[in-house]
N, C-alpha and C. Protein backbone atom coordinates (compact mmCIF):
# COMPACT_ATOMS: atom_id res chain seq x y z
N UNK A 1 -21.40 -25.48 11.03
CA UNK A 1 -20.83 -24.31 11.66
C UNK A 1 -20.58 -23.20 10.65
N UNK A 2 -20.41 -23.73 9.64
CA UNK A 2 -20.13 -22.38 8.37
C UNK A 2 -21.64 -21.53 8.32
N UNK A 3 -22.39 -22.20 8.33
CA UNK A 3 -23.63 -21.11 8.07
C UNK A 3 -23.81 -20.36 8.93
N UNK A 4 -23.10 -20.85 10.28
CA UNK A 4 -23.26 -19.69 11.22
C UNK A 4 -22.06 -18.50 11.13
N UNK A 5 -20.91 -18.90 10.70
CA UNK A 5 -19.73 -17.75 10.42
C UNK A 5 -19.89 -17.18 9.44
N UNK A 6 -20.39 -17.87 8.33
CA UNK A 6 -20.39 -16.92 6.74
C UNK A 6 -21.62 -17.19 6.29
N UNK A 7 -22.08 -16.34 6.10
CA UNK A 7 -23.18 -15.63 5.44
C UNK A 7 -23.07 -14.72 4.01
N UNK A 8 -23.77 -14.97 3.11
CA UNK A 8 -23.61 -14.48 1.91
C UNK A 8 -24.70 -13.54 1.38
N UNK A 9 -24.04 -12.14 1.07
CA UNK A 9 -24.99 -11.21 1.08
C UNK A 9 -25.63 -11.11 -0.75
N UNK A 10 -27.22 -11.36 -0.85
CA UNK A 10 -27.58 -11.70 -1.97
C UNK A 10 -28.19 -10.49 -2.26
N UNK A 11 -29.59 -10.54 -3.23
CA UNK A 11 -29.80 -9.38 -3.82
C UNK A 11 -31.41 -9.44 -2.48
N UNK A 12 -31.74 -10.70 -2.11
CA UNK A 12 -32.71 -10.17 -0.46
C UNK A 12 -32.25 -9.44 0.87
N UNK A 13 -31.04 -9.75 0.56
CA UNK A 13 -30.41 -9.05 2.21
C UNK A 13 -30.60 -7.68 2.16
N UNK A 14 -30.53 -6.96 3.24
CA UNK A 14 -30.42 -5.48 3.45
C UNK A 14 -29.81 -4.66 2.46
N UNK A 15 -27.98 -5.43 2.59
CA UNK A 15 -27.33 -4.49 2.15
C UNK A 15 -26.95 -4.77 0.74
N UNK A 16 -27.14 -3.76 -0.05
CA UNK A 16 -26.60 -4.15 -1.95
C UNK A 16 -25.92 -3.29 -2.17
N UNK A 17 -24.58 -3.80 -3.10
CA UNK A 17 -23.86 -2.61 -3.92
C UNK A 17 -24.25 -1.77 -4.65
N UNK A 18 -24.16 -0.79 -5.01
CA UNK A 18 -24.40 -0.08 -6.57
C UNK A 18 -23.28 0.47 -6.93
N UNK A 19 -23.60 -0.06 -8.19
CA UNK A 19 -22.11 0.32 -9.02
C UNK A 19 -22.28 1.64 -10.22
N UNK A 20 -21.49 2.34 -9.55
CA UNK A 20 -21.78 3.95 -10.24
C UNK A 20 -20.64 3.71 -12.35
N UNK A 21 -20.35 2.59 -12.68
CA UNK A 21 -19.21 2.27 -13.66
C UNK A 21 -20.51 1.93 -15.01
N UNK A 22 -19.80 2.09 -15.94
CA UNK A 22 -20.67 1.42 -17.29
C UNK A 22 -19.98 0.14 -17.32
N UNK A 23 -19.56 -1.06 -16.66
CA UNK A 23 -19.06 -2.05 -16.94
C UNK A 23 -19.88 -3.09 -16.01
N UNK A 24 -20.05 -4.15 -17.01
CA UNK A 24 -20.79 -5.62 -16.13
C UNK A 24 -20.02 -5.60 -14.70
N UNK A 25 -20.91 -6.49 -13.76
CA UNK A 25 -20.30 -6.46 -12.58
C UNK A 25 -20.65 -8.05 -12.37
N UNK A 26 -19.62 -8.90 -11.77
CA UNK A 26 -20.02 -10.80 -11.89
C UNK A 26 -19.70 -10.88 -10.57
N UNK A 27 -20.78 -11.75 -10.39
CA UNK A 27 -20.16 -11.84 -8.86
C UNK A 27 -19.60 -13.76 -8.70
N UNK A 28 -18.65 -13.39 -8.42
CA UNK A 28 -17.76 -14.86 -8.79
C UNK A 28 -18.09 -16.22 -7.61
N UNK A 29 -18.00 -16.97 -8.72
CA UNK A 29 -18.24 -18.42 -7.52
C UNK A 29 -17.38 -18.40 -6.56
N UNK A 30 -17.58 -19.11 -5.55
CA UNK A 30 -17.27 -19.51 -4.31
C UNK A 30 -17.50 -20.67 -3.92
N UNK A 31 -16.21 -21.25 -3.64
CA UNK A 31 -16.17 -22.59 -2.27
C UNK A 31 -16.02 -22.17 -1.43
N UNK A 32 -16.75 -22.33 0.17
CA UNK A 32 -16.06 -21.84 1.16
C UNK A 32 -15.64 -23.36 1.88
N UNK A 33 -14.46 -23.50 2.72
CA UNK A 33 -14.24 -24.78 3.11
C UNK A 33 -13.65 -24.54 4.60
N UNK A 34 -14.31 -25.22 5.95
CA UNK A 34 -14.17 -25.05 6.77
C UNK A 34 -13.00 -25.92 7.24
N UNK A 35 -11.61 -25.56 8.09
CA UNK A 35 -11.37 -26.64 8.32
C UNK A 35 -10.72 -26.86 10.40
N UNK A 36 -10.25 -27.16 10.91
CA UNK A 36 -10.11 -27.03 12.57
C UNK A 36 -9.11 -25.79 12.49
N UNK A 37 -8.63 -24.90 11.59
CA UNK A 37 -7.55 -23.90 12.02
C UNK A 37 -8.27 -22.65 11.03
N UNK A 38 -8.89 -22.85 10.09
CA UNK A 38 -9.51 -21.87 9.42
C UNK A 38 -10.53 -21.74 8.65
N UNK A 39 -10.64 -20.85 8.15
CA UNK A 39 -11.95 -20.63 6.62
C UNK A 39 -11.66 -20.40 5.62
N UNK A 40 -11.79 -21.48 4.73
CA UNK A 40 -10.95 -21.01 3.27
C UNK A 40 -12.22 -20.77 2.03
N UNK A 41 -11.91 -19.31 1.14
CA UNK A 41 -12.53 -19.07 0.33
C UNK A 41 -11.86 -19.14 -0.66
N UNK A 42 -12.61 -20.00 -1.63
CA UNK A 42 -12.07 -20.06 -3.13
C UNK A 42 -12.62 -19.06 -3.92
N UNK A 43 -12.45 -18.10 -4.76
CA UNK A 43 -13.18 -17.16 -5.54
C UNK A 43 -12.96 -17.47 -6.85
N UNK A 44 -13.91 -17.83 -8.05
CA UNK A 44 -13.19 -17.72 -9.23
C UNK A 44 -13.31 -16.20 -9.89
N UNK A 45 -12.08 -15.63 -10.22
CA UNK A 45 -11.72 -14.47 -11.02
C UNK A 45 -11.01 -14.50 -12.11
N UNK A 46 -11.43 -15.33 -13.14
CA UNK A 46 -10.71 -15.12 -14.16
C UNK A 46 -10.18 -13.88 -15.03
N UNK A 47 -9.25 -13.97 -15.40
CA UNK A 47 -8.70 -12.68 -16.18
C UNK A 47 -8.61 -11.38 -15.12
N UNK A 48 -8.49 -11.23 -14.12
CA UNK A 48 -8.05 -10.35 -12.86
C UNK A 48 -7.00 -10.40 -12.22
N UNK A 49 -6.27 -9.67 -12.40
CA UNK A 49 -4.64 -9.35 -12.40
C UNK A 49 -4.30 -8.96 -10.58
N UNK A 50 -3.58 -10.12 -9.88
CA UNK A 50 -3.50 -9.43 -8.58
C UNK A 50 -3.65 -8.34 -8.16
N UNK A 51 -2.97 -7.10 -8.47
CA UNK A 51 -2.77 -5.79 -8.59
C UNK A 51 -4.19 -5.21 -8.59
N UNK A 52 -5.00 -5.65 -9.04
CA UNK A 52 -6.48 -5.17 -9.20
C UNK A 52 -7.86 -5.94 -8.59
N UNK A 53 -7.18 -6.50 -7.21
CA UNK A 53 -7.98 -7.40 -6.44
C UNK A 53 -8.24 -6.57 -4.90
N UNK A 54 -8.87 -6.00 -4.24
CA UNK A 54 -9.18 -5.71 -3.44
C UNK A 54 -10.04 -6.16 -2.22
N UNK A 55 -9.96 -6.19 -1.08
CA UNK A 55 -9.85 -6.96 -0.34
C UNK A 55 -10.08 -6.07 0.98
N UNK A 56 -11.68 -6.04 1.36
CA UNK A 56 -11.84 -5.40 2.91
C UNK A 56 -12.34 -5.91 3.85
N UNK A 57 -12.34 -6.01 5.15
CA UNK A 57 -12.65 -6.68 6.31
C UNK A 57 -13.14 -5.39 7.12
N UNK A 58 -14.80 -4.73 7.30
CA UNK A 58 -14.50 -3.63 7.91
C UNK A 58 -16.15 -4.18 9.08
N UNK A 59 -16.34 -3.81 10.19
CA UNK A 59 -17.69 -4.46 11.11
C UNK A 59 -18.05 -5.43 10.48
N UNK A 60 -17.38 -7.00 10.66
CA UNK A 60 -17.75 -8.16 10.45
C UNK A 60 -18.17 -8.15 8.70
N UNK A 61 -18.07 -7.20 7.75
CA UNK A 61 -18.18 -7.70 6.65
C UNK A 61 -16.81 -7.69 5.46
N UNK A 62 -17.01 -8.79 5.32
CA UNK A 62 -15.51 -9.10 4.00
C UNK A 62 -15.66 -8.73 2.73
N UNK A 63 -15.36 -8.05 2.34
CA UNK A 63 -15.54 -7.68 0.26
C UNK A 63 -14.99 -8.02 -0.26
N UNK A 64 -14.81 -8.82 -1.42
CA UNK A 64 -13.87 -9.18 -2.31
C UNK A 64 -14.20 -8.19 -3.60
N UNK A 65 -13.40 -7.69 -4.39
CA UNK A 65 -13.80 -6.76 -5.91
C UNK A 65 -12.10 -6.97 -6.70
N UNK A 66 -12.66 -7.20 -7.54
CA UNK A 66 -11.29 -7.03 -8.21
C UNK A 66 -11.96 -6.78 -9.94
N UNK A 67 -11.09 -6.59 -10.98
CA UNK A 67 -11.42 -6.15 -12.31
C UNK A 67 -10.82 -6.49 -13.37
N UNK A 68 -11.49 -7.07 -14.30
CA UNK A 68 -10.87 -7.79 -15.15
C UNK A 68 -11.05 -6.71 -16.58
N UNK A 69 -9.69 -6.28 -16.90
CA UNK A 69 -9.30 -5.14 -18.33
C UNK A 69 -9.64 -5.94 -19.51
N UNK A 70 -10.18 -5.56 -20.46
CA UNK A 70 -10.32 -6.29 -21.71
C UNK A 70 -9.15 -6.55 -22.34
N UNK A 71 -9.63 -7.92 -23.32
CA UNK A 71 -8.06 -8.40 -23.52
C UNK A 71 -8.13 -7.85 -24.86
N UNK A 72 -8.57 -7.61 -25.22
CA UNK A 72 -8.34 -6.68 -26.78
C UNK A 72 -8.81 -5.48 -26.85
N UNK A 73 -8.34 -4.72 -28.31
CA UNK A 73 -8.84 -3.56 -27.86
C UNK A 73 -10.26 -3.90 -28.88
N UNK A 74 -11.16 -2.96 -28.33
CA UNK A 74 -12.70 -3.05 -28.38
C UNK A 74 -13.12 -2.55 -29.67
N UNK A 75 -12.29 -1.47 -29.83
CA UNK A 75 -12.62 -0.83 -31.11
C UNK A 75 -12.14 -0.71 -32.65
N UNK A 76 -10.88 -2.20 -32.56
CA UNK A 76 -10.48 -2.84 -33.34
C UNK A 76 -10.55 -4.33 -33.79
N UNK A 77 -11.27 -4.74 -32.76
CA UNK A 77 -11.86 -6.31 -32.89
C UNK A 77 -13.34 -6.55 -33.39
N UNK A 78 -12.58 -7.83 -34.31
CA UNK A 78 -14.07 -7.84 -35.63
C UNK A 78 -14.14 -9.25 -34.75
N UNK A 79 -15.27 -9.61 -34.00
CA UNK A 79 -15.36 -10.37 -33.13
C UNK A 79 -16.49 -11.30 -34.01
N UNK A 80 -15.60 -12.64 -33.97
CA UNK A 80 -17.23 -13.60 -34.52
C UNK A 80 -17.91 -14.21 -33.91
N UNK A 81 -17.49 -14.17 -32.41
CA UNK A 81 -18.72 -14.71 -31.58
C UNK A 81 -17.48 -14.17 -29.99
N UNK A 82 -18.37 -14.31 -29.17
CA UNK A 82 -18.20 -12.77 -28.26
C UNK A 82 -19.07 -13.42 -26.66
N UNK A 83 -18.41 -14.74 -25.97
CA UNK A 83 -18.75 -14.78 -25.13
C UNK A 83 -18.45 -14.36 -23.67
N UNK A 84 -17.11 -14.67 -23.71
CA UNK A 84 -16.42 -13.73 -22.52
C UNK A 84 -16.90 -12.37 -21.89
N UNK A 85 -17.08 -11.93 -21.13
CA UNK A 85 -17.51 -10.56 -20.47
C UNK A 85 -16.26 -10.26 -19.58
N UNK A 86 -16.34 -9.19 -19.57
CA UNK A 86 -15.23 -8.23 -19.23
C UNK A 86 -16.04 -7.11 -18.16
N UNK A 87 -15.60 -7.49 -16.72
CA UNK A 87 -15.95 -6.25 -16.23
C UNK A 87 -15.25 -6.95 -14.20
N UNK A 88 -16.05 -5.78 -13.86
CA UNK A 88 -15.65 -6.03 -11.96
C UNK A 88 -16.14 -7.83 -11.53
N UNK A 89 -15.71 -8.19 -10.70
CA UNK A 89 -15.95 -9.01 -9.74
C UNK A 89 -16.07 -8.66 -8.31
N UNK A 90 -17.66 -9.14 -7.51
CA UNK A 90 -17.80 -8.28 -6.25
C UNK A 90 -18.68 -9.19 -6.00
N UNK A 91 -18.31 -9.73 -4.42
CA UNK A 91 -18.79 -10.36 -3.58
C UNK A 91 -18.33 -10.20 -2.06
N UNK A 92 -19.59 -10.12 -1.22
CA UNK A 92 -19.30 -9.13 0.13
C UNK A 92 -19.97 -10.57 1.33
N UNK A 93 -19.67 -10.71 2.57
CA UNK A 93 -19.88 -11.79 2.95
C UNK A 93 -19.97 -10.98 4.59
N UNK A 94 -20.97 -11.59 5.29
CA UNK A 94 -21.15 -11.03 6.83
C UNK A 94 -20.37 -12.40 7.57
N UNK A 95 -19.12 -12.00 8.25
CA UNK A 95 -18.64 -13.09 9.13
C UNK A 95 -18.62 -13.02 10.51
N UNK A 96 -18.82 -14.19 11.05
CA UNK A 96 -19.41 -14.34 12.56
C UNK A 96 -18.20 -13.61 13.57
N UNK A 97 -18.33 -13.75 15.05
CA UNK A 97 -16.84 -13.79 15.57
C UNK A 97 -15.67 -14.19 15.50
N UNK A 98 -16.00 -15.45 15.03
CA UNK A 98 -15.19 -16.80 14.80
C UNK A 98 -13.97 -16.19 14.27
N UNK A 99 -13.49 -15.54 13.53
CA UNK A 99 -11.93 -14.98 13.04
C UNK A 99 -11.11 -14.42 13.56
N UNK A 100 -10.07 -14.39 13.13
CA UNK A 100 -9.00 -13.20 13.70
C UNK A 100 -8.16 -12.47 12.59
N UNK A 101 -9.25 -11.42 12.28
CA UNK A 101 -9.19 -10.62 11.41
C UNK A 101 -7.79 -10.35 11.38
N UNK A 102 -6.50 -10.20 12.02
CA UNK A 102 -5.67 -9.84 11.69
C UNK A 102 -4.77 -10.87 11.06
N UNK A 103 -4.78 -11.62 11.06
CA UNK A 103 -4.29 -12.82 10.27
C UNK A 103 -4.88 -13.23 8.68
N UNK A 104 -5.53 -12.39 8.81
CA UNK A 104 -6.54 -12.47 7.43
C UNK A 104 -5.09 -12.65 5.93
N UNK A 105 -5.04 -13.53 5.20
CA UNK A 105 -4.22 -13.74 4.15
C UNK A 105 -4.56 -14.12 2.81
N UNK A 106 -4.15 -13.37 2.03
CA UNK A 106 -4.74 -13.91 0.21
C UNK A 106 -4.01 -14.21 -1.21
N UNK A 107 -4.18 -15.46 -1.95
CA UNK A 107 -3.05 -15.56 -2.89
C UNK A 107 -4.03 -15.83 -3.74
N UNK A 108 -3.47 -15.17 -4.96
CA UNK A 108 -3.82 -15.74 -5.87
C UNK A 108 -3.30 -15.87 -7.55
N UNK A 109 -3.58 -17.07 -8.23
CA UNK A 109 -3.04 -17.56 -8.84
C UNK A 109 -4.37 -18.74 -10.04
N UNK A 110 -3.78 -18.34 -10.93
CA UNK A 110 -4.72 -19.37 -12.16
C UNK A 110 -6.13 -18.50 -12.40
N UNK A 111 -6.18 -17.73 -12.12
CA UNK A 111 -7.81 -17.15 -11.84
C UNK A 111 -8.54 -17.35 -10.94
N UNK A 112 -8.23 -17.98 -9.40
CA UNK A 112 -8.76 -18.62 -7.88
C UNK A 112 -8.00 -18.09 -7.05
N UNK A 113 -8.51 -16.97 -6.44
CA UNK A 113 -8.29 -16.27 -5.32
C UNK A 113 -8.69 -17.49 -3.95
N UNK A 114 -7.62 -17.82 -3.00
CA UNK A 114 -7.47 -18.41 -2.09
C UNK A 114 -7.58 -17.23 -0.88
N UNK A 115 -8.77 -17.04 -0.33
CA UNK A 115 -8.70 -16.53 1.13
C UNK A 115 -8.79 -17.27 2.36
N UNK A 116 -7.83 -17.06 3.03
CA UNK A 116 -7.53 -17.71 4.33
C UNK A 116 -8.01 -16.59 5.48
N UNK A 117 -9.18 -17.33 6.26
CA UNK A 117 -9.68 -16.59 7.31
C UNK A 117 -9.26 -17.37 8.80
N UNK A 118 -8.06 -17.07 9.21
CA UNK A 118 -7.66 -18.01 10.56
C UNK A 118 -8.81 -18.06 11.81
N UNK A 119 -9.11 -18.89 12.24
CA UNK A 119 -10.31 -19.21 13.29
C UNK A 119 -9.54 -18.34 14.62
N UNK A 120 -10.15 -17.61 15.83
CA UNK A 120 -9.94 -17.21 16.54
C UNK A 120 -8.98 -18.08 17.61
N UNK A 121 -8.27 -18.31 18.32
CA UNK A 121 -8.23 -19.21 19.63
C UNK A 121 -10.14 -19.44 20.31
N UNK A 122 -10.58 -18.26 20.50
CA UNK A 122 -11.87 -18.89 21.16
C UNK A 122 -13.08 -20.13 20.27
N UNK A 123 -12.57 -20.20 18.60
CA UNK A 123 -13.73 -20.38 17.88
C UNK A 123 -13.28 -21.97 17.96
N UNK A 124 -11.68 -22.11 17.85
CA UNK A 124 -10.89 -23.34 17.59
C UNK A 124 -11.77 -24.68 18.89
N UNK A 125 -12.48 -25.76 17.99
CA UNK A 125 -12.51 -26.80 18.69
C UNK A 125 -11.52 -27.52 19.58
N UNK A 126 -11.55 -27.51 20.76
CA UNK A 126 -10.85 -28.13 21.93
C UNK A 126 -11.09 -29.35 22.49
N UNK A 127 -10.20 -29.89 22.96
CA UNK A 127 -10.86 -31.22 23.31
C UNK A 127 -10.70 -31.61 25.28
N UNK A 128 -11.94 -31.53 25.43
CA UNK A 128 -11.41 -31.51 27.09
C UNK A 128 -11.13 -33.13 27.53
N UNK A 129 -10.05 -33.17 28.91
CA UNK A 129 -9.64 -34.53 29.06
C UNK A 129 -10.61 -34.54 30.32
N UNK A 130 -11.51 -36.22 30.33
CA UNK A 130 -11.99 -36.13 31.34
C UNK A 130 -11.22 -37.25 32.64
N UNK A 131 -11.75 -36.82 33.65
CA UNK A 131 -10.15 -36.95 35.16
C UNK A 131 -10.75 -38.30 35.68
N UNK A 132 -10.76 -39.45 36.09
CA UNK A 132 -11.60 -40.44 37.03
C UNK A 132 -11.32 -40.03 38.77
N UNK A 133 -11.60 -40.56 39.24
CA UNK A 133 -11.61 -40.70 40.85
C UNK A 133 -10.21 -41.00 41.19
C-alpha cells in the first residue's frame, strides 16, 4: 500500500528542484514505515538545526529542506582530511489521498527528522462483522 501513497520524486520524474545557492544540496535517506493509524518518515539530517527545517504539504506534494551551517569557520581551518559536506537537505514526495493533511506532525532530534502523516478515516483499514441467519 505504500507505493501507492508515497511516491518519491527522483531525477526521472517530471518535477526537479533547482537550486539557485553555491552550496551542495543532499538529499537525505529515508525510511518510510506504514503502520494501521499512519505514515511515518524517517529523514536523516545530520547537523540541521530544527529552526532550519522546513516542511510543505502543498497539491498532494510533501517537501522536506532543511540546512546544515558549517561547523567551523572555512577560512580559518587547516583541514587534514575533509569528509563531511555542508550544505541543504531536500527531498519532495507525491502523496496519495490516503492523509489528513491537517494532522500532519514533525520532531526532530539526533539528526532524524520523524514525520508523522496520520491516515485519513477513509484510508484506515476496517474490519467488517459478518451477520448469520
Amino acid at each position: 500500500m505504500v507505493t501507492q501513497m508515497v511516491r518519491s520524486k527522483r531525477e526521472g520524474d517530471l518535477a526537479r528542484v533547482e537550486h539557485a545557492r553555491d552550496r551542495r544540496t543532499y538529499l537525505p535517506n529515508v525510511d518510510i514505515l506504514e503502520t494501521p493509524e499512519e505514515f511515518l518518515i524517517l529523514a536523516d539530517m545530520p547537523g540541521v538545526k530544527p529552526d532550519s527545517i522546513e516542511i510543505e504539504y502543498e497539491q498532494g506534494v510533501l517537501t522536506i529542506h532543511g540546512q546544515a551551517d558549517p561547523r567551523q569557520d572555512e577560512a580559518a581551518t587547516n583541514y587534514l582530511l575533509r569528509e563531511y559536506g555542508v550544505g541543504d537537505f531536500h527531498r519532495s514526495f507525491t502523496i496519495g489521498q490516503g492523509i489528513d493533511d491537517a494532522k500532519i506532525e514533525a520532531h526532530y532530534s539526533d539528526g532524524v527528522m520523524e514525520l508523522h502523516l496520520p491516515k485519513a478515516e477513509k484510508a484506515k483499514p476496517r474490519r467488517i462483522t459478518v451477520k448469520g441467519d
